[in-house]
C-alpha atoms as a PDB file:
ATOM      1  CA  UNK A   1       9.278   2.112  -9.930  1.00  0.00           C
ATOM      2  CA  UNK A   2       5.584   1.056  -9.853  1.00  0.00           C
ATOM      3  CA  UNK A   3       4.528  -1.495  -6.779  1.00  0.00           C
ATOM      4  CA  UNK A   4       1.211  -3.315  -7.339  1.00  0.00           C
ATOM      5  CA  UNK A   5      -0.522  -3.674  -3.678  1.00  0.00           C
ATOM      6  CA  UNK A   6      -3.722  -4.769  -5.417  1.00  0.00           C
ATOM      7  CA  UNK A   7      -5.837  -3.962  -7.982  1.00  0.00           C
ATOM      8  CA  UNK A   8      -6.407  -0.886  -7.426  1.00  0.00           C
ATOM      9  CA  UNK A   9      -3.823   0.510  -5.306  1.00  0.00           C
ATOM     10  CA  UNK A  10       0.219   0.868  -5.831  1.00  0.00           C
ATOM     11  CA  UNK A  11       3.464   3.012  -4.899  1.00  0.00           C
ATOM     12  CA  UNK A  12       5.013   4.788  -7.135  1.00  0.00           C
ATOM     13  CA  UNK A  13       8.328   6.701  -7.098  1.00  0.00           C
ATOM     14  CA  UNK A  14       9.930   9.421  -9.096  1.00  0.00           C
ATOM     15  CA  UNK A  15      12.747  11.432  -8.567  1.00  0.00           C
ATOM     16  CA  UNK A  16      10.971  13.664  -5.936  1.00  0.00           C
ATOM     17  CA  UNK A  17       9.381  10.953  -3.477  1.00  0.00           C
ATOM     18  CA  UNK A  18       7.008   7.860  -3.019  1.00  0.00           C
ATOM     19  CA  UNK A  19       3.597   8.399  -3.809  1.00  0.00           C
ATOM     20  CA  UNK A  20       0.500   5.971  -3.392  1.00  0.00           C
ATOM     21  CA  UNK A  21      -1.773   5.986  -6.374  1.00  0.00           C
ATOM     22  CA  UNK A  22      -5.637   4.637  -6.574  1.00  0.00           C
ATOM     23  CA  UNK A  23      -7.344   4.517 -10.073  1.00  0.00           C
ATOM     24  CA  UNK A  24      -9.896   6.290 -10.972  1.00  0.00           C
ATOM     25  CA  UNK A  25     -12.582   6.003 -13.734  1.00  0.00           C
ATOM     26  CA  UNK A  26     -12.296   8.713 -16.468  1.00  0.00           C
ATOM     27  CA  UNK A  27     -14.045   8.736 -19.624  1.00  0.00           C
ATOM     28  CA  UNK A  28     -14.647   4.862 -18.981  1.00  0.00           C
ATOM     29  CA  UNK A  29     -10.842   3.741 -18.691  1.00  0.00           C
ATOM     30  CA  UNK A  30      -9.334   3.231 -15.462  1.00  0.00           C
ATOM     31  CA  UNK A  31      -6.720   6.187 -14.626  1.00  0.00           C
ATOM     32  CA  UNK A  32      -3.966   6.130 -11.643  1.00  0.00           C
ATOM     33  CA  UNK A  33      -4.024   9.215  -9.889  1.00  0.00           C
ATOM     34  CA  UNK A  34      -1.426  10.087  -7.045  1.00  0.00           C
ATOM     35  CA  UNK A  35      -3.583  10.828  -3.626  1.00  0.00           C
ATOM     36  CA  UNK A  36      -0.637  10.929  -1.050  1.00  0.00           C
ATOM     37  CA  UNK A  37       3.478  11.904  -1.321  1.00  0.00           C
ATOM     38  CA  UNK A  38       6.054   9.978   1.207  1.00  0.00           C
ATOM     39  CA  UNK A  39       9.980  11.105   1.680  1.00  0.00           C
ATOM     40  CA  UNK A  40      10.467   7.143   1.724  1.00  0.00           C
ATOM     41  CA  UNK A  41       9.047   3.870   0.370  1.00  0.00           C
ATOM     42  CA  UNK A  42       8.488   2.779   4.284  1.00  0.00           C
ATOM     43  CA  UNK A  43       6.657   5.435   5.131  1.00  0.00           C
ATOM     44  CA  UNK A  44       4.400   4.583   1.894  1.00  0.00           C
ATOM     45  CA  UNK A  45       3.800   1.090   2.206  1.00  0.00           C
ATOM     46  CA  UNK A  46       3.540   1.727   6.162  1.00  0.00           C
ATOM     47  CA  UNK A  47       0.503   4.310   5.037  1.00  0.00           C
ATOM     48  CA  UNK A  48      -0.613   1.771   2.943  1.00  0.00           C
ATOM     49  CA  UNK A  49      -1.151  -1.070   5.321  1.00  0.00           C
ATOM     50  CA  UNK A  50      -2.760   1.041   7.892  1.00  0.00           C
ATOM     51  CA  UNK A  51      -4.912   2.436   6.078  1.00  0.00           C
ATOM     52  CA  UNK A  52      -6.083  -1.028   4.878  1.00  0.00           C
ATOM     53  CA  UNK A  53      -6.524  -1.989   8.324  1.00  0.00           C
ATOM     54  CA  UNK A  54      -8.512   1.176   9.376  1.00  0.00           C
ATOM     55  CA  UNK A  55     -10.430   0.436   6.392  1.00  0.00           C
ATOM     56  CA  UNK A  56     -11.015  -3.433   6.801  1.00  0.00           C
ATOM     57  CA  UNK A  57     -15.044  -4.297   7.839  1.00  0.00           C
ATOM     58  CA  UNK A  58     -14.524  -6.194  10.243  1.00  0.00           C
ATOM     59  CA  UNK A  59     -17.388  -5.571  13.182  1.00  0.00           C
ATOM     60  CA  UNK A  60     -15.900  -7.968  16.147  1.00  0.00           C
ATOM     61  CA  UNK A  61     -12.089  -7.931  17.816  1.00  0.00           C
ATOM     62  CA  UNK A  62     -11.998 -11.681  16.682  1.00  0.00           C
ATOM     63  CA  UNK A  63     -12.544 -10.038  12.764  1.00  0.00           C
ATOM     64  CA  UNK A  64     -10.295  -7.196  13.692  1.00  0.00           C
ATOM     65  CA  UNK A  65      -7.397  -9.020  15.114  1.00  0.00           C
ATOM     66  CA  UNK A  66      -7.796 -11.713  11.756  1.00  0.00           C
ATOM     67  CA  UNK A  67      -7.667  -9.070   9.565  1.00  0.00           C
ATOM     68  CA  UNK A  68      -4.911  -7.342  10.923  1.00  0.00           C
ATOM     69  CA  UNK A  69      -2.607 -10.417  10.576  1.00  0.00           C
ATOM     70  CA  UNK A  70      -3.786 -11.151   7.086  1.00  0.00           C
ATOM     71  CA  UNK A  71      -3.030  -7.228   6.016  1.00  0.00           C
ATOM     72  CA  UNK A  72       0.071  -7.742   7.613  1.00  0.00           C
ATOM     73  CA  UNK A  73       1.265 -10.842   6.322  1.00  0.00           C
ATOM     74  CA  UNK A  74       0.305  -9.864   2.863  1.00  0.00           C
ATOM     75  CA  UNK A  75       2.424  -6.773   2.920  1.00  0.00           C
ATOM     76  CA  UNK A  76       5.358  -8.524   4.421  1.00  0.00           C
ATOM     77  CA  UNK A  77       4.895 -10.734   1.349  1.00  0.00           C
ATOM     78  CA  UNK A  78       5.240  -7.694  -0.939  1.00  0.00           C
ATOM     79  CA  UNK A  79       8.163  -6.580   1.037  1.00  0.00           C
ATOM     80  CA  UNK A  80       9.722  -9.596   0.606  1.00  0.00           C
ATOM     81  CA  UNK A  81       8.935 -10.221  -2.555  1.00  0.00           C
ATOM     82  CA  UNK A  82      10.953  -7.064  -3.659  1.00  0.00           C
ATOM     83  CA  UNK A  83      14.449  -8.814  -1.460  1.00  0.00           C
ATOM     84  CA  UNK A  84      15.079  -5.254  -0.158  1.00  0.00           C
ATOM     85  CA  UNK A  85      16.461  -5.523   3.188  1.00  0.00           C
ATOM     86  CA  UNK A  86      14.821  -3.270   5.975  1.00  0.00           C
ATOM     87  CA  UNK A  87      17.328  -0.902   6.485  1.00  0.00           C
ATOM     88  CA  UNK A  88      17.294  -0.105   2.854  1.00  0.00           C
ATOM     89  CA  UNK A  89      13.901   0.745   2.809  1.00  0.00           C
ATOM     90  CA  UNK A  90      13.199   3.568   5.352  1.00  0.00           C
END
């Protein structure tokens, strides 16, 4: 299973766990390289969003507290998106 977040970030599974990929440049081609291993696809798009948010530039709580709700409401949208109820995903 491969889970676009963006365009350069995604979940990926195999039979051995979740992983969240970032590509990399390699010889001039972009190139998806694993960069952290999760026991469950929550835990991996839970990673994922906070690590968005810790991440975000925002230099005022106003900016902060914005940005938080956007990052959140986009990965709801992915969540939903993917009609997997909660329970299933953890």
């Amino acid at each position: 299973m491969i889970i676009a977040l963006d365009e350069t970030t995604r979940i990926t599974s195999n039979e051995n766990c979740w992983q969240l990929e970032r590509t990399r440049k390699r010889k001039g081609a972009a190139d998806w390289q694993p960069y952290k291993y999760y026991s469950t696809f929550g835990a991996a798009l839970g990673e994922a969003c906070e690590r968005e948010i810790r991440t975000h530039p925002a230099n005022t709580i106003a900016d902060a507290i914005e940005a938080v709700h956007a990052i959140n409401r986009k990965y709801a949208e992915i969540f939903d998106s993917m009609e997997i109820r909660p329970h299933l995903a953890a």
